[in-house]
Protein backbone atom coordinates (compact mmCIF):
# COMPACT_ATOMS: atom_id res chain seq x y z
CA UNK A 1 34.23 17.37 19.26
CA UNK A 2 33.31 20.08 16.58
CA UNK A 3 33.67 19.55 12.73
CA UNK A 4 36.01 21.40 10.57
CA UNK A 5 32.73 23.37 8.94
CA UNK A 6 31.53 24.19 12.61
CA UNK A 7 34.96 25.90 13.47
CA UNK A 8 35.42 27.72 10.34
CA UNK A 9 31.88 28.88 9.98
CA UNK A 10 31.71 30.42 13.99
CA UNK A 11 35.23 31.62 12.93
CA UNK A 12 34.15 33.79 9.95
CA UNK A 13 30.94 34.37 11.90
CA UNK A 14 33.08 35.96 14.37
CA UNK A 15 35.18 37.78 11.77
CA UNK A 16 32.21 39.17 10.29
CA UNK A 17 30.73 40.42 13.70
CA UNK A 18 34.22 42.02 14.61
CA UNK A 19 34.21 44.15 11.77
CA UNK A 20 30.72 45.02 12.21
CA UNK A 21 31.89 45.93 15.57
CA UNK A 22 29.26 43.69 17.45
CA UNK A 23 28.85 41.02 20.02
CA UNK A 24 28.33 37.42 19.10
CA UNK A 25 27.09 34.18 21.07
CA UNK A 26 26.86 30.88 19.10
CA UNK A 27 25.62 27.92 20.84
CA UNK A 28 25.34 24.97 18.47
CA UNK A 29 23.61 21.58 19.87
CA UNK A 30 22.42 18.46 18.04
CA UNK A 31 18.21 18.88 17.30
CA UNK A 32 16.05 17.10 19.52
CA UNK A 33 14.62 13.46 17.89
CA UNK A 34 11.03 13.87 17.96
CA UNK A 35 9.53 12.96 20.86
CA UNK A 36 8.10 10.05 19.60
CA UNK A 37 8.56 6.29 19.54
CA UNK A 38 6.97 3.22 18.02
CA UNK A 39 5.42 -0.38 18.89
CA UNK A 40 5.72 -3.19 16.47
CA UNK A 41 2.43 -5.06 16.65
CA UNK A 42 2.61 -7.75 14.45
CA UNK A 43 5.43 -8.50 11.80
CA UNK A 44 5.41 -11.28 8.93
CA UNK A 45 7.46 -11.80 6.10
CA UNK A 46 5.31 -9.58 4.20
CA UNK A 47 3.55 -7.09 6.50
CA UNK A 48 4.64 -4.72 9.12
CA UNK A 49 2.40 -3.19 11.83
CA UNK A 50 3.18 -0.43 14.10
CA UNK A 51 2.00 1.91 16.23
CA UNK A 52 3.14 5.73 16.70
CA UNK A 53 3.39 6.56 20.05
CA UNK A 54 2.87 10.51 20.38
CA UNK A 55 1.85 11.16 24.27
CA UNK A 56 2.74 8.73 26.73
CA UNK A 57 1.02 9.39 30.18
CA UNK A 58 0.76 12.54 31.63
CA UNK A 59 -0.11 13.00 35.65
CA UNK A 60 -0.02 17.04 35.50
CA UNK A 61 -3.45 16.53 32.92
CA UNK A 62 -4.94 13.59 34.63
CA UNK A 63 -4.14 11.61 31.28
CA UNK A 64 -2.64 8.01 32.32
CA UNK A 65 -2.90 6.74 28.72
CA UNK A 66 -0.98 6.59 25.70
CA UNK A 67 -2.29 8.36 22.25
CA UNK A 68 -1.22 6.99 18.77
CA UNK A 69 -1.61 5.64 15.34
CA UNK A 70 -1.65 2.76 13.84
CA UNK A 71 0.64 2.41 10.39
CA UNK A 72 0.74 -0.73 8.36
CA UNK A 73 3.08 -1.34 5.67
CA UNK A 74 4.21 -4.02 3.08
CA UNK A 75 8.00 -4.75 3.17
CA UNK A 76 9.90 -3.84 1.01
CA UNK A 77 7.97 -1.20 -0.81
CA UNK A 78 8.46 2.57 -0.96
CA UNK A 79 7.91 4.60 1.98
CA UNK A 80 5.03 6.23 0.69
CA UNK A 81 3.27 3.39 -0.09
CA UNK A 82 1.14 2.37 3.61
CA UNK A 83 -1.82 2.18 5.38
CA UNK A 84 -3.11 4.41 8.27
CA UNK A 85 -4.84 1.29 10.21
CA UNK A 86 -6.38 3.97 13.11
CA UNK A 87 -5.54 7.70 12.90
CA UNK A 88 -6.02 8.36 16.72
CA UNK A 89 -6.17 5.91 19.29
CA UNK A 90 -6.16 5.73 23.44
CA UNK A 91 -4.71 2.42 25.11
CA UNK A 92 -4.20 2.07 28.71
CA UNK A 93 -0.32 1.20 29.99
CA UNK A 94 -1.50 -2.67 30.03
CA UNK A 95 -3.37 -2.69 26.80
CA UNK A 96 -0.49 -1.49 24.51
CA UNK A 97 2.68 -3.50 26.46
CA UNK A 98 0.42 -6.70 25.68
CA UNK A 99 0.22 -5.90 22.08
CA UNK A 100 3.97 -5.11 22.00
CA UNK A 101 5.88 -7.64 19.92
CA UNK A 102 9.13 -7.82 21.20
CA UNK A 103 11.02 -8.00 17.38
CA UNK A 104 12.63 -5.12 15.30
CA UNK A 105 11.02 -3.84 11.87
CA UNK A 106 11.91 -0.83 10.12
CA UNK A 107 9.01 1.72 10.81
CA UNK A 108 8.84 4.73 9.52
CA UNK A 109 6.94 8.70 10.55
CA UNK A 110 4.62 10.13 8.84
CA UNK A 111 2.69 13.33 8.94
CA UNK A 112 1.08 13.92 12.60
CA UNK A 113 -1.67 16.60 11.32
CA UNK A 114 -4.59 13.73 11.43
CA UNK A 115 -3.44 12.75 14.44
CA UNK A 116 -3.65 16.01 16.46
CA UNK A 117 -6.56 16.96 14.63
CA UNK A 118 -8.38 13.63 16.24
CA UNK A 119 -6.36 14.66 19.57
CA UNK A 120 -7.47 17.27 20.00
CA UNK A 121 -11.41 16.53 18.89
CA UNK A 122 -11.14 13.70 22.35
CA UNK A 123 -9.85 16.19 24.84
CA UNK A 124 -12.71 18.30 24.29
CA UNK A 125 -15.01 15.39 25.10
CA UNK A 126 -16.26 14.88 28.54
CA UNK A 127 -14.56 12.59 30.70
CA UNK A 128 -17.04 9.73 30.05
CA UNK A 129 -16.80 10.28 26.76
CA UNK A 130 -13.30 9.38 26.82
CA UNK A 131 -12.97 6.03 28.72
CA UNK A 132 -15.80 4.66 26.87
CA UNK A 133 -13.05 4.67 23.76
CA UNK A 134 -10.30 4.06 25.90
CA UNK A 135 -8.31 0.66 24.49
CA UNK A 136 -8.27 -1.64 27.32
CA UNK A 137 -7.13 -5.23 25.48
CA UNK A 138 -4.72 -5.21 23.17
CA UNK A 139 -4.54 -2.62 19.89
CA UNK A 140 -5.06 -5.08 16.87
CA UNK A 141 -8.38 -6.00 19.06
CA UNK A 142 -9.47 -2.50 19.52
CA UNK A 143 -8.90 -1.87 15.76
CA UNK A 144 -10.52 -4.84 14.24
CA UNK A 145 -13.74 -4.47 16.71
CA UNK A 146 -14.19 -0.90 15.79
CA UNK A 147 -14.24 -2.24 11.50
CA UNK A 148 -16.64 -4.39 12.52
């Protein structure tokens, strides 16, 4: 199904490239969602808590673990107003479906740059380096035991 804008602008497109006396292909498609999802983590009447998932696990670069953020928010308040609880963080598969809260909240995205930086900064580790940060219990655990 193709809007009345989509029809008329290939159709003048067209036009235009006839009397230039050249060859046009148009292939229009929806944009791709970001490959990205979220967790809620804890939700109360006046706090939200998410987490970003970015990567999920990838076999082809011997990663079985899921890299995010944590984002928490007070209801009902601009978008712009929240709280980065942990820019970067690795949980194993078990780790984040026990933190999982199986409700609905309205999340929102924000900016990825700190989180790619931080990324980025763990895959150059060594290998050791990176399971010894490696979220094994459940997220709001990991987070409060590394404020401690």
């Amino acid at each position: 199904m193709t809007s009345a804008w989509m029809r008329t602008g290939l159709a003048g497109v067209t036009a235009v490239t006839a009397l230039l006396g050249g060859t046009i292909l148009a292939h229009a498609e929806a944009a791709k969602p970001p490959a990205v999802s979220t967790v809620i983590l804890s939700l109360s009447p006046r706090t939200v808590r998410w987490a970003t998932v970015y990567k999920g696990p990838d076999p082809a670069d011997h990663d079985p673990y899921y890299h995010f953020e944590v984002i928490q928010k007070e209801r009902h308040t601009p978008p712009w107003q929240f709280k980065r609880l942990a820019t970067y963080l690795v949980v194993t598969a078990e780790a984040l479906d026990r933190s999982r809260l199986r409700r609905k909240a309205k999340t929102y995205f924000y900016k990825d740059i700190e989180f790619r930086i931080a990324d980025k900064a763990w895959r150059q580790q060594s290998p050791a380096q990176r399971e010894a940060v490696v979220c094994r219990t459940a997220i709001l655990e990991c987070i409060k035991s590394d404020s401690d």
